[in-house]
N, C-alpha and C. Protein backbone atom coordinates (compact mmCIF):
# COMPACT_ATOMS: atom_id res chain seq x y z
N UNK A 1 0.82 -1.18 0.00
CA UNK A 1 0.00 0.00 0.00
C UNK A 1 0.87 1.26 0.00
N UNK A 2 2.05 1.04 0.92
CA UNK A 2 2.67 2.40 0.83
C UNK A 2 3.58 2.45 -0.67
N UNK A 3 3.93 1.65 -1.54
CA UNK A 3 4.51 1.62 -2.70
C UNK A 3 3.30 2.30 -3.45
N UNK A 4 2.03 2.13 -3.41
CA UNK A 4 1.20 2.47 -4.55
C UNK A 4 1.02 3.98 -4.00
N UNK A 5 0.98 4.35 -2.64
CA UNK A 5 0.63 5.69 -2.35
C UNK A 5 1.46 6.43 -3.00
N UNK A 6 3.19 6.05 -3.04
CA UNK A 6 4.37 6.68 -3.49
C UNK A 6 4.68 7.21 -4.45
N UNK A 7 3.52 5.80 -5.86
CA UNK A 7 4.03 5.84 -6.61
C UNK A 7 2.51 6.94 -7.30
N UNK A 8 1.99 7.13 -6.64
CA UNK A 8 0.96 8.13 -7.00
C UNK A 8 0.99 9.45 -7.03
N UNK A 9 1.84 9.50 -5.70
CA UNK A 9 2.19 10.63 -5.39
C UNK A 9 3.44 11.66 -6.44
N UNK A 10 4.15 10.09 -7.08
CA UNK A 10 5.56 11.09 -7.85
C UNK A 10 4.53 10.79 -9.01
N UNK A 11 4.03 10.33 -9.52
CA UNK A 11 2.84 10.55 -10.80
C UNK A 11 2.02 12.02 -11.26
N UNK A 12 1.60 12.20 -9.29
CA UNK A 12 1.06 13.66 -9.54
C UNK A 12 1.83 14.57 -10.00
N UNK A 13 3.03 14.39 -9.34
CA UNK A 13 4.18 15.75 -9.49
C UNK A 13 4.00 16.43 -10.71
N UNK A 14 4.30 15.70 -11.77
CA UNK A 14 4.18 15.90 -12.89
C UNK A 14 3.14 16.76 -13.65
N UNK A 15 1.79 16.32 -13.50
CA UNK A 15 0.97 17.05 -14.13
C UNK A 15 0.85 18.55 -13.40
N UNK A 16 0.93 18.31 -12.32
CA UNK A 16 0.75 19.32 -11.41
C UNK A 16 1.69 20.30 -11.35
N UNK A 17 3.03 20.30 -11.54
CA UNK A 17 3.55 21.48 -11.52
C UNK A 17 4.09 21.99 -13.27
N UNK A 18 3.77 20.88 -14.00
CA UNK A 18 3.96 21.21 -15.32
C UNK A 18 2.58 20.85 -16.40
N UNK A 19 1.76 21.54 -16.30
CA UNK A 19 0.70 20.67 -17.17
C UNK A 19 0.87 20.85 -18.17
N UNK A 20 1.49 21.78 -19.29
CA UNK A 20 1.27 21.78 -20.55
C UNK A 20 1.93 21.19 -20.74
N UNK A 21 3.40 21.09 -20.55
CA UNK A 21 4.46 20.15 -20.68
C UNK A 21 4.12 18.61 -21.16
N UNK A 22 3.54 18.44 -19.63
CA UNK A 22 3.01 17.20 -19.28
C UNK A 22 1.92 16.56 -20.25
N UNK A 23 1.27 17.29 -21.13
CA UNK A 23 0.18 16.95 -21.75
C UNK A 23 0.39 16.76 -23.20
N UNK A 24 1.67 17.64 -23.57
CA UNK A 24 2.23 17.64 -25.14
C UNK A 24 2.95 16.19 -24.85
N UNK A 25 3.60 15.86 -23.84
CA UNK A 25 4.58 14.69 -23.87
C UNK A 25 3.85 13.41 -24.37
N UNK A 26 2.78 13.51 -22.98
CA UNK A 26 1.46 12.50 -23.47
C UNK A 26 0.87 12.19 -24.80
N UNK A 27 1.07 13.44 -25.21
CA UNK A 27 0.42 13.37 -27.06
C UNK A 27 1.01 12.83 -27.34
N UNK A 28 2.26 13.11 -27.33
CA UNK A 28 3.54 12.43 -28.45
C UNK A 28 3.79 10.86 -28.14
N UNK A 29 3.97 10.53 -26.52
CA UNK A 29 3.93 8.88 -26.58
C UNK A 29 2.72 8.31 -27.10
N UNK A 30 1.05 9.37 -26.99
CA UNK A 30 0.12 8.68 -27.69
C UNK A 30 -0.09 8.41 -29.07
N UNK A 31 0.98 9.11 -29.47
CA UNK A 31 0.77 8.81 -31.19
C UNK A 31 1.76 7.93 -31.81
N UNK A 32 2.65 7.72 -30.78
CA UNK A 32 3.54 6.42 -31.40
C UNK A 32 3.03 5.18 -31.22
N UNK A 33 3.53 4.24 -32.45
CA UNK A 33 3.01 2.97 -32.97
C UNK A 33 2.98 2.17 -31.25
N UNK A 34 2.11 1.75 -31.15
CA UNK A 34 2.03 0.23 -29.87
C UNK A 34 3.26 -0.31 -29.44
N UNK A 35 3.76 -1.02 -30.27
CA UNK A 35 4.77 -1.86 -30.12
C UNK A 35 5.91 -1.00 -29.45
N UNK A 36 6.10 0.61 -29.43
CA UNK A 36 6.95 1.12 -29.08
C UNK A 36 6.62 1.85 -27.48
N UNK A 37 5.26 1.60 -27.21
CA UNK A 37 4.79 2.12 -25.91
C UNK A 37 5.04 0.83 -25.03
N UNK A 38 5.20 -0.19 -26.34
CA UNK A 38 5.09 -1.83 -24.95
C UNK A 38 6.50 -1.64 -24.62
N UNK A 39 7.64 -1.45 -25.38
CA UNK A 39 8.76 -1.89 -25.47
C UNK A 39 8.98 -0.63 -24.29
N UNK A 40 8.71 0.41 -24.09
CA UNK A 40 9.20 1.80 -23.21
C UNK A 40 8.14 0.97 -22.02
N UNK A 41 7.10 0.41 -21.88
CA UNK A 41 6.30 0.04 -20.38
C UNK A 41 7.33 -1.11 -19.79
N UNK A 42 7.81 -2.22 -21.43
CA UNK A 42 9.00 -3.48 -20.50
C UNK A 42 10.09 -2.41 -19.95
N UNK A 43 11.17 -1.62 -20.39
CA UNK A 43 12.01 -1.10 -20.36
C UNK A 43 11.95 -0.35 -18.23
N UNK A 44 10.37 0.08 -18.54
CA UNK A 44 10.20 1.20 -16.92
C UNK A 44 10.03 -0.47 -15.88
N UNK A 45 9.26 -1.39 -16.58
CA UNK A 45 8.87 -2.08 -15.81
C UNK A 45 10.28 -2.96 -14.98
N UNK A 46 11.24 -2.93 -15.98
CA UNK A 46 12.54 -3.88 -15.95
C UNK A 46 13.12 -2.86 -14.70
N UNK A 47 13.39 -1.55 -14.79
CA UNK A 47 14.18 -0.57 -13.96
C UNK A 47 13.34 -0.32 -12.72
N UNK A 48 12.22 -0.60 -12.22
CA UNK A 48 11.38 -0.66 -11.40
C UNK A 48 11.89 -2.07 -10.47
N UNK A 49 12.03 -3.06 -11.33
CA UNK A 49 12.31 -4.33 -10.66
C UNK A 49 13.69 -4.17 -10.45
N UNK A 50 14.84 -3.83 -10.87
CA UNK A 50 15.75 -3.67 -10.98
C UNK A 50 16.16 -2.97 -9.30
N UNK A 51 15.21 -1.87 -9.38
CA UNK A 51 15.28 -0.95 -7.99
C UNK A 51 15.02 -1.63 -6.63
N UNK A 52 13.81 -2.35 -7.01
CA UNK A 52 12.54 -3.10 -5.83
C UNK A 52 13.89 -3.88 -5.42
N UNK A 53 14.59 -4.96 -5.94
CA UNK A 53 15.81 -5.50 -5.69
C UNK A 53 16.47 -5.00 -5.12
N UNK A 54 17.45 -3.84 -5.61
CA UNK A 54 18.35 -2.80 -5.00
C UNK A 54 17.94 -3.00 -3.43
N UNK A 55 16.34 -2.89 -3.39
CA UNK A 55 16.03 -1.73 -2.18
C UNK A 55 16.05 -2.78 -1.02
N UNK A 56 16.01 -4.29 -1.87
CA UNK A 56 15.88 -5.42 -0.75
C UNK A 56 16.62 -6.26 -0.14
């Protein structure tokens, strides 16, 4: 529970102190082909696990 609060919390950061920023970026990963949003979700998902390890 406290990992998901955390990870909500650095999620907000983002929109919140930069929204236009934050919203052109979004466009741009939304308009690239699939296969390249899966390959950037394995890539965060790999460095996430990578960390969770580190941290254990």
């Amino acid at each position: 529970m406290l990992a998901v609060a955390l990870m909500l919390i650095i999620e907000g950061i983002f929109p919140f102190v930069f929204p236009v920023a934050w919203r052109d970026t979004f466009r741009r990963i939304a308009e690239r082909p699939p296969h390249h949003i899966r390959i950037g979700g394995l890539i965060v998902m790999g460095l996430g696990l990578a960390l969770l390890m580190l941290a254990t």
